[in-house]
C-alpha atoms as a PDB file:
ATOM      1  CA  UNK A   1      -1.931   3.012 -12.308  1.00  0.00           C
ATOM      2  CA  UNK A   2      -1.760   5.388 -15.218  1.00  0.00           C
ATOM      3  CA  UNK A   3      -1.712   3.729 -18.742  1.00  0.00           C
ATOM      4  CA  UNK A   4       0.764   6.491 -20.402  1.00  0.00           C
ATOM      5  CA  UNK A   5       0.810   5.589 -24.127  1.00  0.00           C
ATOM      6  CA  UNK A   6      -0.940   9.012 -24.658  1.00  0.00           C
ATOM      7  CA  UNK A   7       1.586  10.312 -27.289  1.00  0.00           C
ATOM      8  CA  UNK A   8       2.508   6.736 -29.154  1.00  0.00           C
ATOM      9  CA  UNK A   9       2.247   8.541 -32.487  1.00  0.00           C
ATOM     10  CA  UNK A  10       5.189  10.795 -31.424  1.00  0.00           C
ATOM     11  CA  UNK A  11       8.107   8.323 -31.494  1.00  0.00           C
ATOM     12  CA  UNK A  12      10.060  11.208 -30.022  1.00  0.00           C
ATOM     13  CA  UNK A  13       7.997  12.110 -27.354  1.00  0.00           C
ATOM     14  CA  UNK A  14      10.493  12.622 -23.802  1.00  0.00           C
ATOM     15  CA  UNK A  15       9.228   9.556 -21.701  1.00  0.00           C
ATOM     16  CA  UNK A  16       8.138  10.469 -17.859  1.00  0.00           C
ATOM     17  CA  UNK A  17       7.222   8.420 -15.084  1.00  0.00           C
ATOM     18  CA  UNK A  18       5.185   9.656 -12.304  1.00  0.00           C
ATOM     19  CA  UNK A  19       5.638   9.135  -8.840  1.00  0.00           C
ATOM     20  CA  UNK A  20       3.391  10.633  -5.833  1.00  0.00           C
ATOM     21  CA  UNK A  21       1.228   8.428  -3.135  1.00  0.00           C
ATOM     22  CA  UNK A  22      -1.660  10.874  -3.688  1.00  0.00           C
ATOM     23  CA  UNK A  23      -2.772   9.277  -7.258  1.00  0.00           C
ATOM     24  CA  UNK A  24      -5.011  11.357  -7.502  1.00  0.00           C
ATOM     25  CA  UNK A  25      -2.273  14.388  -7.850  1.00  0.00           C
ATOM     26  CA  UNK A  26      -0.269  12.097  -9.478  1.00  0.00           C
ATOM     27  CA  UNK A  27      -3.001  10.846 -12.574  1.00  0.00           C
ATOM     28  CA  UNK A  28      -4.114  14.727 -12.544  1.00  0.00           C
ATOM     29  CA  UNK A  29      -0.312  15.797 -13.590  1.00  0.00           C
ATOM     30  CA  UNK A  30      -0.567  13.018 -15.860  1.00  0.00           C
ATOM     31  CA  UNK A  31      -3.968  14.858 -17.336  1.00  0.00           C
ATOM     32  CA  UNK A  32      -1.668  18.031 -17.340  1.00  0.00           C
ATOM     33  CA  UNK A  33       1.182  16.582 -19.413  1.00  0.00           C
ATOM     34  CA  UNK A  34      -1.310  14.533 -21.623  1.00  0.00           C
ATOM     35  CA  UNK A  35      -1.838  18.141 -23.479  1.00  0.00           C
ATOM     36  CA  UNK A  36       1.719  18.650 -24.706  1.00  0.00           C
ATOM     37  CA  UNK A  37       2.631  16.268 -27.586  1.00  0.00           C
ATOM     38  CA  UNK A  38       6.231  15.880 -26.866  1.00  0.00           C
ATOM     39  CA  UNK A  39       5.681  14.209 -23.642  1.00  0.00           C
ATOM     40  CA  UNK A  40       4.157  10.831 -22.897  1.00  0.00           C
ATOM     41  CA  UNK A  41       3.422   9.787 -19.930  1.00  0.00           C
ATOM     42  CA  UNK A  42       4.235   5.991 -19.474  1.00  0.00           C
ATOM     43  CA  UNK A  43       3.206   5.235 -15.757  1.00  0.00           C
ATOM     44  CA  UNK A  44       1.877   6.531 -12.574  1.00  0.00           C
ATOM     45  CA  UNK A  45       3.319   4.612  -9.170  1.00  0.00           C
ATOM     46  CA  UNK A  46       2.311   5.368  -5.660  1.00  0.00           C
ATOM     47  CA  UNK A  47       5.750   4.981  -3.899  1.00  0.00           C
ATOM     48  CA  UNK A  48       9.652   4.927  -4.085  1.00  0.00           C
ATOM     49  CA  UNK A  49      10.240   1.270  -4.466  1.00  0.00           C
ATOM     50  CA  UNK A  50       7.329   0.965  -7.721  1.00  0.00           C
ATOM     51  CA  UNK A  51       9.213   4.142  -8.805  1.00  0.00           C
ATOM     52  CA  UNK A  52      12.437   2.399  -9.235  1.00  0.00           C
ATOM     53  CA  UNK A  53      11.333  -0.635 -10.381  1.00  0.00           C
ATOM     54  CA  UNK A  54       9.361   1.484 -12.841  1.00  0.00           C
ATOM     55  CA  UNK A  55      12.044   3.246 -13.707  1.00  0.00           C
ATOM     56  CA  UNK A  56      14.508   0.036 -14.508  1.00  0.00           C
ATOM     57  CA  UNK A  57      11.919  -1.375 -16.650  1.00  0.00           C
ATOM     58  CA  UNK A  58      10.318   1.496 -18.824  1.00  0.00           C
ATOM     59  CA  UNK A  59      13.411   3.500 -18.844  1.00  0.00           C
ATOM     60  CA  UNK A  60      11.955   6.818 -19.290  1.00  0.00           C
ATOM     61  CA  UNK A  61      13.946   9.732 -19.546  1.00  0.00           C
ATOM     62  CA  UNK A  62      12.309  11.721 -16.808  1.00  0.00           C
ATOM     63  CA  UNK A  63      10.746  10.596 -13.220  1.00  0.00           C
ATOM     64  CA  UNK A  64       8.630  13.024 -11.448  1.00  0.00           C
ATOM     65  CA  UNK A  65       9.790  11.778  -7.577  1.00  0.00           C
ATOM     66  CA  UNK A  66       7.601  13.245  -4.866  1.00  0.00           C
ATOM     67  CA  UNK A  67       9.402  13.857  -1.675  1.00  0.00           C
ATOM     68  CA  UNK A  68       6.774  11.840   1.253  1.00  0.00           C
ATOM     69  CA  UNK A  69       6.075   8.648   0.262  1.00  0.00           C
ATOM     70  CA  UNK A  70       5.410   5.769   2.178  1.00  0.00           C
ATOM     71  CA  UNK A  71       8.303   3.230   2.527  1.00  0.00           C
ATOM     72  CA  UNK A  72      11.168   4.610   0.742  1.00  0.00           C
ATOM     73  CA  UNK A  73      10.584   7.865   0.174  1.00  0.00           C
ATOM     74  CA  UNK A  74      11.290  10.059  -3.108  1.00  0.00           C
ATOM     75  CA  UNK A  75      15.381  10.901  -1.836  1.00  0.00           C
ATOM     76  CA  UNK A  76      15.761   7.725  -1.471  1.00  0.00           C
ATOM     77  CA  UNK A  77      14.358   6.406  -4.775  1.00  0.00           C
ATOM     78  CA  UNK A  78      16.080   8.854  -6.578  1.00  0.00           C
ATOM     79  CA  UNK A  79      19.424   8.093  -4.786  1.00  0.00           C
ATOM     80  CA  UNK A  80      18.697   4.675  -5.842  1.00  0.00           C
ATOM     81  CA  UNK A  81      17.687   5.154  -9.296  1.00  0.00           C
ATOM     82  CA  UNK A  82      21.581   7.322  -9.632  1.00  0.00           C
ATOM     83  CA  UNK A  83      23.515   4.652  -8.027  1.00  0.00           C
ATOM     84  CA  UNK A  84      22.259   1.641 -10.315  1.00  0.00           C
ATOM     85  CA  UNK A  85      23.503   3.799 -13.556  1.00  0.00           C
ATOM     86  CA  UNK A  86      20.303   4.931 -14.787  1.00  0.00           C
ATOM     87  CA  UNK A  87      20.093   7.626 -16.969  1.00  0.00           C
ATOM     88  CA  UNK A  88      17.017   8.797 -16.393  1.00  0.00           C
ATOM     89  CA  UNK A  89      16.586  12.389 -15.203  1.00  0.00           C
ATOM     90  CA  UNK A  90      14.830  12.893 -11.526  1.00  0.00           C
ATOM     91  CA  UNK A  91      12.692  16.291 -10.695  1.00  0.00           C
ATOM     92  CA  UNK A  92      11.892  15.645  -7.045  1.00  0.00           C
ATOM     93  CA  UNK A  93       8.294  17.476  -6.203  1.00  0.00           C
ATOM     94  CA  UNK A  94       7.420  18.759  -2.411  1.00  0.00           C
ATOM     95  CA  UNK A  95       4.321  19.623  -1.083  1.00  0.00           C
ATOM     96  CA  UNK A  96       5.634  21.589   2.005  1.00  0.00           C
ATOM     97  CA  UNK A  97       8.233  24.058   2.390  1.00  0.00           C
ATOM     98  CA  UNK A  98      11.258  22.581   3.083  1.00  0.00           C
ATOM     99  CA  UNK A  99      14.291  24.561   3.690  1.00  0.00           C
ATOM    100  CA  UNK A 100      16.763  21.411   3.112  1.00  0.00           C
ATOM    101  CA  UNK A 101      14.886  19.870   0.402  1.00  0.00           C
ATOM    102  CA  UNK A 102      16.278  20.777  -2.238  1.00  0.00           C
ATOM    103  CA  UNK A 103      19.641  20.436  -1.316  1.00  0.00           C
ATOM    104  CA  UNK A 104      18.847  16.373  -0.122  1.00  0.00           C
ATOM    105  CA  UNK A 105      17.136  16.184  -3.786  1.00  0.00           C
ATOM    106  CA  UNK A 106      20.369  18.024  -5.808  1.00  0.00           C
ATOM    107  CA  UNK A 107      22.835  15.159  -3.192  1.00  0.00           C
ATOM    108  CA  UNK A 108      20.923  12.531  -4.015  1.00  0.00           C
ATOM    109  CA  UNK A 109      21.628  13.200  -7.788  1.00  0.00           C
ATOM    110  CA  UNK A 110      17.650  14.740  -8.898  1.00  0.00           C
ATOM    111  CA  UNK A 111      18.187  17.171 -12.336  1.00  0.00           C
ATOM    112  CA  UNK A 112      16.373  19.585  -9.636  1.00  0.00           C
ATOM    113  CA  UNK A 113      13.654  20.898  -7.413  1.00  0.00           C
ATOM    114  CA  UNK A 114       9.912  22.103  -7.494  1.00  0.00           C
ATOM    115  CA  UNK A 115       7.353  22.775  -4.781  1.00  0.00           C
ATOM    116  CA  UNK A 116       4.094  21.294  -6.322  1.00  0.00           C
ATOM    117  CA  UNK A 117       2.111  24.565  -6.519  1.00  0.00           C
ATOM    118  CA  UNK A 118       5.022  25.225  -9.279  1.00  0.00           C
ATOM    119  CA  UNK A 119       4.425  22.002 -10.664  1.00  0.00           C
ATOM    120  CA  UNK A 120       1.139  22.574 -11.631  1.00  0.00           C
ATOM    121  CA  UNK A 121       2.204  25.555 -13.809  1.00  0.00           C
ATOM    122  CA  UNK A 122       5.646  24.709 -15.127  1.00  0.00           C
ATOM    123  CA  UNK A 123       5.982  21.071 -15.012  1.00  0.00           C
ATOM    124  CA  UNK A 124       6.162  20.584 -18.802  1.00  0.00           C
ATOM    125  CA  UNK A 125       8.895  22.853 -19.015  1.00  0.00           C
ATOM    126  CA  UNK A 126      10.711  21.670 -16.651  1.00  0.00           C
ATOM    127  CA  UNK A 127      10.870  18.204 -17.501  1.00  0.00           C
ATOM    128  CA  UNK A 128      11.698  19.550 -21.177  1.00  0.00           C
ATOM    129  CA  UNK A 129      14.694  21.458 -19.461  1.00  0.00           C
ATOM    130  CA  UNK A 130      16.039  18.113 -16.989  1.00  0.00           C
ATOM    131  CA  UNK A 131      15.738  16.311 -20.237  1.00  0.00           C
ATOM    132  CA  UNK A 132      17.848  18.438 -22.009  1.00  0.00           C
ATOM    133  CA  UNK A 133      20.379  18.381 -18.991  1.00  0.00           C
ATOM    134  CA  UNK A 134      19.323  21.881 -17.739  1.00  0.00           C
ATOM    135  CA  UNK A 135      19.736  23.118 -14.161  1.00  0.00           C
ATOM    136  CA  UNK A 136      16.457  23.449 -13.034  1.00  0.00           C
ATOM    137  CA  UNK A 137      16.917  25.890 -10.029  1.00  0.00           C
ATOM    138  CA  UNK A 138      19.334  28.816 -10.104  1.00  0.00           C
ATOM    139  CA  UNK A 139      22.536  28.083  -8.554  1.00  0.00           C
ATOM    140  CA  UNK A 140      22.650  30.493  -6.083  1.00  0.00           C
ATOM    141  CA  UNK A 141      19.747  29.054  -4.427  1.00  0.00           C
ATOM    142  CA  UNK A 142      20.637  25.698  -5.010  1.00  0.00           C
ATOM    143  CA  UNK A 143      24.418  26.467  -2.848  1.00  0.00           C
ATOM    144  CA  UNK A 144      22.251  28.131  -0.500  1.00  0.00           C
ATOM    145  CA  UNK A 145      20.091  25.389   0.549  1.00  0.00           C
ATOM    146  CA  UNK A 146      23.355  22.408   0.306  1.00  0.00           C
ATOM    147  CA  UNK A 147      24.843  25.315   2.521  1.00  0.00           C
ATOM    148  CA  UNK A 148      22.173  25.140   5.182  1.00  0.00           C
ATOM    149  CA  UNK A 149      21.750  21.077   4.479  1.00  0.00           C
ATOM    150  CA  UNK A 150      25.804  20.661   5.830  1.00  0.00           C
ATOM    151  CA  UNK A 151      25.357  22.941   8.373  1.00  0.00           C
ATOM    152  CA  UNK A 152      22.026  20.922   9.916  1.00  0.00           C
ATOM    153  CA  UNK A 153      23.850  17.605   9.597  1.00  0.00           C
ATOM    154  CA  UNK A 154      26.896  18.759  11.316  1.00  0.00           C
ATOM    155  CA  UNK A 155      24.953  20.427  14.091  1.00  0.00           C
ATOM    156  CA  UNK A 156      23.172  16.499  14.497  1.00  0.00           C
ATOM    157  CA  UNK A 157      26.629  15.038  14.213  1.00  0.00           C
ATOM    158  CA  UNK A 158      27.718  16.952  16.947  1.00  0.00           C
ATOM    159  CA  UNK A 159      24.265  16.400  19.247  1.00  0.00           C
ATOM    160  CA  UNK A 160      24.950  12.739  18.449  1.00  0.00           C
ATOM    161  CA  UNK A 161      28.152  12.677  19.740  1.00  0.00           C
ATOM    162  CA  UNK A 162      27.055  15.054  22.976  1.00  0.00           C
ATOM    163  CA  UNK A 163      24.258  12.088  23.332  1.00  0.00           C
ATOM    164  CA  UNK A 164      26.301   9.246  23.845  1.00  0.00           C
ATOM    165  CA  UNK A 165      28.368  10.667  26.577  1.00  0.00           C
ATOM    166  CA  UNK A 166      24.769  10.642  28.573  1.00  0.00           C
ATOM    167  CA  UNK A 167      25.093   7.832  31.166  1.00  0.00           C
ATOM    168  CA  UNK A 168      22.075   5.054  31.330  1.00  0.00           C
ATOM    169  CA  UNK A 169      20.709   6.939  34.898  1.00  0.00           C
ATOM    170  CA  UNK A 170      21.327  10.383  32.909  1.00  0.00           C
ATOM    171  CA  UNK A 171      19.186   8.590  30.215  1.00  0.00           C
ATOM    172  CA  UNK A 172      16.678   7.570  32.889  1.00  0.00           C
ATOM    173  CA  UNK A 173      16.581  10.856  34.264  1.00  0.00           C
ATOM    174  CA  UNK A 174      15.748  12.180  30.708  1.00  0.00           C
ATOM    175  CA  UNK A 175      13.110   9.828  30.176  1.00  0.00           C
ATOM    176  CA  UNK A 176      11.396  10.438  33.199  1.00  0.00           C
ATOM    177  CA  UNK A 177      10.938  14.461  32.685  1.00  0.00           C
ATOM    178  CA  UNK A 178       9.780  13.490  29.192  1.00  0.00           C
ATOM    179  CA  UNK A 179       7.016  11.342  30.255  1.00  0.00           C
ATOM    180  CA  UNK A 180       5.926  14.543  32.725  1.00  0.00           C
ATOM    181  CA  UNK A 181       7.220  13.294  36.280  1.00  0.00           C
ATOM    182  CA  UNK A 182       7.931  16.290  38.555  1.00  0.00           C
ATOM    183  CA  UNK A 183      11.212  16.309  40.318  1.00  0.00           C
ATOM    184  CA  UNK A 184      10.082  14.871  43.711  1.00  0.00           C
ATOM    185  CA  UNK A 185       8.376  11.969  41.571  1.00  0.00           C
ATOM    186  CA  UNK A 186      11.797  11.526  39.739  1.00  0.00           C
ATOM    187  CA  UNK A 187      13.920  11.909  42.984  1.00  0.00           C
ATOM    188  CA  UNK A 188      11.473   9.297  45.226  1.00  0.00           C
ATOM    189  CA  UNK A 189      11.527   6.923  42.202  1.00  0.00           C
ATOM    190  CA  UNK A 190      14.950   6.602  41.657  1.00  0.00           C
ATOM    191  CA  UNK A 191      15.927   7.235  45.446  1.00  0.00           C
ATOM    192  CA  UNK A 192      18.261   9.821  45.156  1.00  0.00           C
ATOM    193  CA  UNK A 193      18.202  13.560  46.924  1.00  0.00           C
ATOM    194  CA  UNK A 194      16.694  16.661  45.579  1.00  0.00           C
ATOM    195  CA  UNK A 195      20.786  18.273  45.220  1.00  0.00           C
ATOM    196  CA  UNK A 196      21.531  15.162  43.515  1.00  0.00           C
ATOM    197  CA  UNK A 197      18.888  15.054  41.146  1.00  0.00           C
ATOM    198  CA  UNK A 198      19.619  18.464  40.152  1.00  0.00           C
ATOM    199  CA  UNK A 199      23.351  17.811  39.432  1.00  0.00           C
ATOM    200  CA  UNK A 200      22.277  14.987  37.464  1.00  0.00           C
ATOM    201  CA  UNK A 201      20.140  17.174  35.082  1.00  0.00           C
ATOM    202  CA  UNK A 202      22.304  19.900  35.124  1.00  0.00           C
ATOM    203  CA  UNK A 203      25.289  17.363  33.644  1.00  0.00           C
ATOM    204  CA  UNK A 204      22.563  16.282  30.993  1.00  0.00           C
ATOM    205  CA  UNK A 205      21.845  19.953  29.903  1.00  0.00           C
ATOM    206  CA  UNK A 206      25.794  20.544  29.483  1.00  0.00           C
ATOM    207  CA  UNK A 207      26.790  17.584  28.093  1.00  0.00           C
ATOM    208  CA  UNK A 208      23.921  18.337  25.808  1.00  0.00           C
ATOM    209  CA  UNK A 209      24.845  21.741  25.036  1.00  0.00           C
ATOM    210  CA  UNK A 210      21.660  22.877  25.524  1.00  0.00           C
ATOM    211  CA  UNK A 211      19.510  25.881  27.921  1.00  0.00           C
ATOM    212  CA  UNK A 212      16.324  23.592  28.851  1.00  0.00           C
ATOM    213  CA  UNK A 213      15.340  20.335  29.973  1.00  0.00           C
ATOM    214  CA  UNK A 214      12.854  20.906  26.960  1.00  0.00           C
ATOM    215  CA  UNK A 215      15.661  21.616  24.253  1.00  0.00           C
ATOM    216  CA  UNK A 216      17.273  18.390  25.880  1.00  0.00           C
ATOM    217  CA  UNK A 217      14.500  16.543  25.455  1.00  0.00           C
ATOM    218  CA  UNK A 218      13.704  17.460  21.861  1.00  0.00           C
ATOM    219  CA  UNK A 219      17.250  16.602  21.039  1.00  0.00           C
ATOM    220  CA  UNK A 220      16.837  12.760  22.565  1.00  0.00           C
ATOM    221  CA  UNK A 221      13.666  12.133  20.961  1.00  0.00           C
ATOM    222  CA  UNK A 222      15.032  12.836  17.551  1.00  0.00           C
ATOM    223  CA  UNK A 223      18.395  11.153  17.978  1.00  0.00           C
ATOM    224  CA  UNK A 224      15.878   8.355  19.150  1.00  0.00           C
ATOM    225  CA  UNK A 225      17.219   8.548  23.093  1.00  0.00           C
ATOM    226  CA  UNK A 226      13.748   9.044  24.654  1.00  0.00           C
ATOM    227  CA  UNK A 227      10.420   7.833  23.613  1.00  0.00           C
ATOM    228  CA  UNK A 228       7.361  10.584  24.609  1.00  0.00           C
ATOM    229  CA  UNK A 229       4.222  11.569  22.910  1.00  0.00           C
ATOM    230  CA  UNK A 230       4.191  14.620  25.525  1.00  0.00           C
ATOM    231  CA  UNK A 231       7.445  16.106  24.620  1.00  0.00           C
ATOM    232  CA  UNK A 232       6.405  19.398  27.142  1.00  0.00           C
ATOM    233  CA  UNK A 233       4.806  17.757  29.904  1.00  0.00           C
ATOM    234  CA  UNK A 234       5.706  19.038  33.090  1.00  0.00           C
ATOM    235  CA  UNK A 235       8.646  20.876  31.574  1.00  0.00           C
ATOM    236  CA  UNK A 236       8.032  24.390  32.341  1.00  0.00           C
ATOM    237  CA  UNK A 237       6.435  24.456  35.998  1.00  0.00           C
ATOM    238  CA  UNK A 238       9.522  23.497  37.774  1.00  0.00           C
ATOM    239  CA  UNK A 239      13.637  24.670  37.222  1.00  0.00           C
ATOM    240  CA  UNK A 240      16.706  22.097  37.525  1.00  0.00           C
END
């Protein structure tokens, strides 16, 4: 854990907590911010839940929230952190490209946004700006990534509502491709015809909405409908 107390002879000094569960990214930003004498770095935490409890006891005005951390995660930490009344500022930090992140970190109340390359660079300034209330990414970008973030959740809302139409042998059915059983395998198994087994699949694929017993079998695993770690198998050497 990072000792802060860099900058105690600035009474002034903007207050920041760190959060990232690489420490050593996290303790080098601290390095980084331990050059500017307006900022004082006042702990380093490894995860969402020691952010917030950091955060409720130092009271800093800025947290630096990483996105991916184990446990609750940086959204949810900062989301946290907004609905207990604190008035601390949040600049949520991603290490991989994320169309929708900033638009989860701007929803879950974060000052704003930065990919960590731009961290390295800018971070001073931009905890300087979230203090001061500033906008930290343009808002044209900002409506274009909530834009994309509603549109993602509705499209899920809708293949979660397709999904529990399926019926349990449907289900069955679905699980079997996914774990790589060939039609004659799923047909013997479940003693049903070949004709039958295909209208079965074929109902799956339209109640699904979908062109492929792959795309159907994406779509269960991440509504949490089929368990696989061979999402492909078998998939593409036979049709419905």
């Amino acid at each position: 854990m990072g000792t802060g107390g860099t900058h105690t002879d600035h009474p002034d000094a903007i207050t920041v907590v760190i959060a990232d569960d690489h420490r050593a990214f996290g303790e080098a930003l601290e390095v980084v911010l331990a050059r500017e004498d307006d900022l004082q770095v006042m702990e380093v935490v490894t995860d969402g839940a020691a952010a917030v409890q950091a955060v409720s006891r130092l009271h800093p005005d800025v947290v630096i929230m990483d996105v991916s951390m184990p446990g609750m995660d940086g959204i949810e930490a900062t989301r946290k952190i907004r609905n207990e009344g604190l008035d601390t500022q949040v600049i949520v930090l991603s290490g991989t490209e994320d169309d929708f992140a900033m638009g989860r970190a701007v929803q879950a109340g974060a000052r704003g946004y930065l990919s960590k390359t731009e961290a390295v660079g800018d971070l001073a300034g931009a905890i300087r700006r979230a203090f001061h209330g500033d906008a930290l990414n343009p808002e044209e970008e900002i409506n274009r990534s909530l834009s994309r973030l509603r549109r993602r959740r509705a499209q899920e809302g809708n293949v979660e509502q397709r999904m529990a139409r399926l019926t349990p042998r449907e289900l069955e059915i679905l699980q079997r491709i996914a774990d790589g059983e060939t039609n004659a395998q799923i047909a013997r198994e479940l003693d049903m015809s070949p004709n039958t087994l295909r209208t079965h699949t074929q109902n799956v694929l339209t109640k699904l909405g979908v062109h492929s017993k792959l795309d159907a079998i994406v779509a269960a695993i991440r509504h949490g409908k089929v368990s696989t770690s061979h999402p492909d198998g078998g998939l593409e050497s036979e049709s419905v």
